[in-house]
N, C-alpha and C. Protein backbone atom coordinates (compact mmCIF):
# COMPACT_ATOMS: atom_id res chain seq x y z
N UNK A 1 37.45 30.08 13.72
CA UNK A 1 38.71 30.76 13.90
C UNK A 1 38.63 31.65 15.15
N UNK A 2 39.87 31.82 15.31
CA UNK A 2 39.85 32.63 16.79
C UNK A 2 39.56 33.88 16.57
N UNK A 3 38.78 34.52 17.34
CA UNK A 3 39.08 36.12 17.90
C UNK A 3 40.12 36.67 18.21
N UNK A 4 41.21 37.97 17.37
CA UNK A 4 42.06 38.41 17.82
C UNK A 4 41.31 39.58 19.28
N UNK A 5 42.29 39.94 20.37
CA UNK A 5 41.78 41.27 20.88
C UNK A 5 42.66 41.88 20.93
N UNK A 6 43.98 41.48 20.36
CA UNK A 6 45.28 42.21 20.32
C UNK A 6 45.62 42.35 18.57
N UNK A 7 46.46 43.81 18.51
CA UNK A 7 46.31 44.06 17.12
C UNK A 7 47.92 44.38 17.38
N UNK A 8 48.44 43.83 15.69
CA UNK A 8 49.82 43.82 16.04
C UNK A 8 50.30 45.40 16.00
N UNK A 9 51.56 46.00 16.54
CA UNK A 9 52.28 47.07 15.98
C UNK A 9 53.67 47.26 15.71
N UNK A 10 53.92 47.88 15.48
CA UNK A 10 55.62 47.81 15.24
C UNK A 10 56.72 47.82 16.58
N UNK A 11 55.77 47.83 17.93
CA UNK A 11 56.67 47.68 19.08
C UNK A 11 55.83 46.73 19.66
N UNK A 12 55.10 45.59 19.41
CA UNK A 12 54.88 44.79 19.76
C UNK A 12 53.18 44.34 19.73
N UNK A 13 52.36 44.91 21.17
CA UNK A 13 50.83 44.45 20.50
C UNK A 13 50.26 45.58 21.35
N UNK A 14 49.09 45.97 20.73
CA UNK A 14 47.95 46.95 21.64
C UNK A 14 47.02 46.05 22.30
N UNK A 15 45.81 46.60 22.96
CA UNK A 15 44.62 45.85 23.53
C UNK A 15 43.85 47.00 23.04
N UNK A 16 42.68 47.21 22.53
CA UNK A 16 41.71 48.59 22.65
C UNK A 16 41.48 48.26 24.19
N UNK A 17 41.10 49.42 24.58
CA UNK A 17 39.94 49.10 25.90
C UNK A 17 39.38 48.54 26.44
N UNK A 18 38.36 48.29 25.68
CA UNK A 18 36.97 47.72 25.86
C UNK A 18 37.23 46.19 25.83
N UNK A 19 38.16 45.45 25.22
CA UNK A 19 38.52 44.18 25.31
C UNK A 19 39.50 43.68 26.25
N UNK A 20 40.19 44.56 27.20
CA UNK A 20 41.50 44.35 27.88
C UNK A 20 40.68 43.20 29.16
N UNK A 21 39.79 43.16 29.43
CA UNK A 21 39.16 42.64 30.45
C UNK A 21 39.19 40.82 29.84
N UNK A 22 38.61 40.99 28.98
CA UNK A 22 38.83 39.95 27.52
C UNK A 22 40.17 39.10 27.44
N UNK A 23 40.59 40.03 27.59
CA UNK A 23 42.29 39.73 26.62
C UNK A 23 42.93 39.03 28.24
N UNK A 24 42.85 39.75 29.50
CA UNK A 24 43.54 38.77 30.71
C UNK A 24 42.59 37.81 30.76
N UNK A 25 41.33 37.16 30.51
CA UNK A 25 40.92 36.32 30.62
C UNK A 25 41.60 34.94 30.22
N UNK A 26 41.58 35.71 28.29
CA UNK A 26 42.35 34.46 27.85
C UNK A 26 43.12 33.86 27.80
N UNK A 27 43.50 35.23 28.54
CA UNK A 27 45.98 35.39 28.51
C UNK A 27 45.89 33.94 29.95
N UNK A 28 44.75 34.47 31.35
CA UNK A 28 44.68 33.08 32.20
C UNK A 28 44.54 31.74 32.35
N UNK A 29 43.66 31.87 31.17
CA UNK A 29 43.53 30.45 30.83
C UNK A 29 44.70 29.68 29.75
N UNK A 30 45.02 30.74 29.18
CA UNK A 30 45.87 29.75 28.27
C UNK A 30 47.10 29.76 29.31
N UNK A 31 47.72 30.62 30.45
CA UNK A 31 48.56 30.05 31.12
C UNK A 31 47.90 29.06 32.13
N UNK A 32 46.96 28.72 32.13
CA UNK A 32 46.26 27.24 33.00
C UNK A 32 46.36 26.61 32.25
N UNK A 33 46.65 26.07 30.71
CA UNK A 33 46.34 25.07 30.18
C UNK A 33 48.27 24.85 30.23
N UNK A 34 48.95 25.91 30.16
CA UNK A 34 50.40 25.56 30.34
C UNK A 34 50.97 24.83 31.57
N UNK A 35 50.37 25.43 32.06
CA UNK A 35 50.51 24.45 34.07
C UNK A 35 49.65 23.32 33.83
N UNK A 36 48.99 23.12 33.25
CA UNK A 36 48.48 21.58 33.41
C UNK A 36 48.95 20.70 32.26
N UNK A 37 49.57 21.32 31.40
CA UNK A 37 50.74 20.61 30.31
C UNK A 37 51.73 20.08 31.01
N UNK A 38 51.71 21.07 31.82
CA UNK A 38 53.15 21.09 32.86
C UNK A 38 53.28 20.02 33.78
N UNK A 39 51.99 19.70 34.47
CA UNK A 39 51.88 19.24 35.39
C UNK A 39 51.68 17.95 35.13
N UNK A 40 51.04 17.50 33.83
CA UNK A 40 50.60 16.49 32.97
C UNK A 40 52.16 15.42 32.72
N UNK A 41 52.44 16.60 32.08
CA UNK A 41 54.06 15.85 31.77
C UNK A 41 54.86 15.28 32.56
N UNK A 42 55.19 15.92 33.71
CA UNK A 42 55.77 15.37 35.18
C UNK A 42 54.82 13.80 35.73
N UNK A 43 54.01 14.18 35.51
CA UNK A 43 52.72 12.65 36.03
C UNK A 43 53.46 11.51 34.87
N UNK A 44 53.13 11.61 33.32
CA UNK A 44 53.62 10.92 32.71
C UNK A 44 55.40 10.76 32.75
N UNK A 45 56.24 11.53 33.41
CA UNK A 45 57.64 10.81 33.08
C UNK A 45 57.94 9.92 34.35
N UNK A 46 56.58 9.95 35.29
CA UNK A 46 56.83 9.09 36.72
C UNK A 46 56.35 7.76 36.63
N UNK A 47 55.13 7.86 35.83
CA UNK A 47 54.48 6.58 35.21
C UNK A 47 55.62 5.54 34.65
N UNK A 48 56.28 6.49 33.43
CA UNK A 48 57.35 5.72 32.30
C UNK A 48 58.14 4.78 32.95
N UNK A 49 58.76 6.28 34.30
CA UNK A 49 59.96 5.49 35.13
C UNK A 49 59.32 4.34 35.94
N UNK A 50 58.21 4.61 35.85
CA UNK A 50 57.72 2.71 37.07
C UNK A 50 57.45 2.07 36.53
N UNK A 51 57.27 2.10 35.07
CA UNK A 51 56.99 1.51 33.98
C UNK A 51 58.04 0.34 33.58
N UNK A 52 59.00 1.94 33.44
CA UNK A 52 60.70 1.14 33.23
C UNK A 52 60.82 0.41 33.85
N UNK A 53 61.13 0.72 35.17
CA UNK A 53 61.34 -0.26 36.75
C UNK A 53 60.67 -1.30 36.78
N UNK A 54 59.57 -1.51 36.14
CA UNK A 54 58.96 -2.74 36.19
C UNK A 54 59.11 -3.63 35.08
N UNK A 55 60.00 -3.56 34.24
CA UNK A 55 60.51 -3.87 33.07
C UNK A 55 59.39 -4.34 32.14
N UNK A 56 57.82 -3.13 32.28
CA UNK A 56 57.17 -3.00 31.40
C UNK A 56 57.10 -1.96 30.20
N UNK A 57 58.12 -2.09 29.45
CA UNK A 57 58.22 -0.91 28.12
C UNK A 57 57.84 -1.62 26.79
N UNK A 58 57.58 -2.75 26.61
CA UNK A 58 56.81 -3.05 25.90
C UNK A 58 55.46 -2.97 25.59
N UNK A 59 54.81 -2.79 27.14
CA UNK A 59 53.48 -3.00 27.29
C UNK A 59 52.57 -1.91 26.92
N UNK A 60 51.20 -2.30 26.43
CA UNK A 60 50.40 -1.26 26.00
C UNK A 60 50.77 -0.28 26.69
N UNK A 61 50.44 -0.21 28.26
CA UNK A 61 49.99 1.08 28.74
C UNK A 61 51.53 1.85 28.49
N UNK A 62 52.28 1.25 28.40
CA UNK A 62 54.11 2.52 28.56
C UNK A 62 53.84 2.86 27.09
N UNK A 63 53.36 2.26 26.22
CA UNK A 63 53.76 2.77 24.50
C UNK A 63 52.68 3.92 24.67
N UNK A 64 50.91 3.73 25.36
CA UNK A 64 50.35 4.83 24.86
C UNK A 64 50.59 6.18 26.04
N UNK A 65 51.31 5.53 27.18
CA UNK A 65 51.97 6.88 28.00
C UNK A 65 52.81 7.04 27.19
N UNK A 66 53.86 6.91 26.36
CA UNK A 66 55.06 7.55 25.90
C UNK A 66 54.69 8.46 24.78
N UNK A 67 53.57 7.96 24.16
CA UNK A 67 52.94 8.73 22.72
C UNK A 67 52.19 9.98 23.87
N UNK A 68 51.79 9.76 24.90
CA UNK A 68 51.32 11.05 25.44
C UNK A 68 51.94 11.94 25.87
N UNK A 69 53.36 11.56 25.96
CA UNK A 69 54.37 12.19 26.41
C UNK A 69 54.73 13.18 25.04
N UNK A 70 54.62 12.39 24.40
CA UNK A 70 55.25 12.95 23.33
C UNK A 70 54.46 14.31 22.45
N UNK A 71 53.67 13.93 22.26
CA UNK A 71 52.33 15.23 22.27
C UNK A 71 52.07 16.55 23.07
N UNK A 72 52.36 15.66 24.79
CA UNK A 72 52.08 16.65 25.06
C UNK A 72 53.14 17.93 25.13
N UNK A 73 54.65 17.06 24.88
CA UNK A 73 56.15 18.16 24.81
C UNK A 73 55.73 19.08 23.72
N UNK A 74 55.25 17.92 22.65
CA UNK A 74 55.15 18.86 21.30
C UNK A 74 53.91 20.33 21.42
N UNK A 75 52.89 20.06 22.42
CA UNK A 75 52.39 20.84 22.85
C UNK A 75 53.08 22.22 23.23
N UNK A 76 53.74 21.69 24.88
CA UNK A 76 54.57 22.96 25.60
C UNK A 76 55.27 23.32 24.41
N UNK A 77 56.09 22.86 23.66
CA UNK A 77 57.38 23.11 22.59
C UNK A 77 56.68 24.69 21.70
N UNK A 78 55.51 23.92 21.43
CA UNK A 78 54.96 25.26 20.14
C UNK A 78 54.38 26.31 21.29
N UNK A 79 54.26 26.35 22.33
CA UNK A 79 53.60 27.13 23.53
C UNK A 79 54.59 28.24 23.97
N UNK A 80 55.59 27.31 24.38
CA UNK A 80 57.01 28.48 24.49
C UNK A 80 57.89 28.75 23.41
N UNK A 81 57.65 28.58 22.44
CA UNK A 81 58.28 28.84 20.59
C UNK A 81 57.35 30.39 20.99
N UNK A 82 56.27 30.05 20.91
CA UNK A 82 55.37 31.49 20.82
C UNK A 82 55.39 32.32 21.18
N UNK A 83 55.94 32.21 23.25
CA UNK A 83 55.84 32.99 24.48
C UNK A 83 57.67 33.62 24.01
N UNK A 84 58.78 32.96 23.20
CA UNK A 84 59.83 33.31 23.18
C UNK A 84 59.90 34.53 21.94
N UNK A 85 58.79 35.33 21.65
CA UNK A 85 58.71 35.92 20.55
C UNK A 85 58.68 37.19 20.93
């Protein structure tokens, strides 16, 4: 299970101190894993479309790009559900 370093309060969240160094670390990386969701997703809807264009949407590779597509929205989706809180 994860390590909290933020503790909730009634106006939102604290950091103690001693972990704030901690806490932008993780806060960076988890916005790097959002930019490369990000960036991920754009790669796969260019694939689909040459995919399309090539009137391969039947074919293995478009079904297991589209299931990656699909994951990875569902990814961003619960990412900014969270960040909208």
């Amino acid at each position: 299970m994860m390590e909290r370093f933020t503790q909730k309060t009634k106006d939102g969240y604290a950091i103690a101190p001693e972990l704030q160094t901690q806490a932008i670390m993780r806060l960076g990386r988890w916005e790097d894993t959002v930019e490369q969701l990000e960036h991920e997703q754009a790669e796969i809807a260019a694939q689909l479309e040459s995919l399309r264009a090539a009137g391969k949407e039947k074919s293995v590779r478009f079904r297991e790009s589209f299931a990656r597509k699909l994951t990875v929205s569902t990814m961003l989706d619960t990412l900014r559900r969270s960040d909208a809180k």
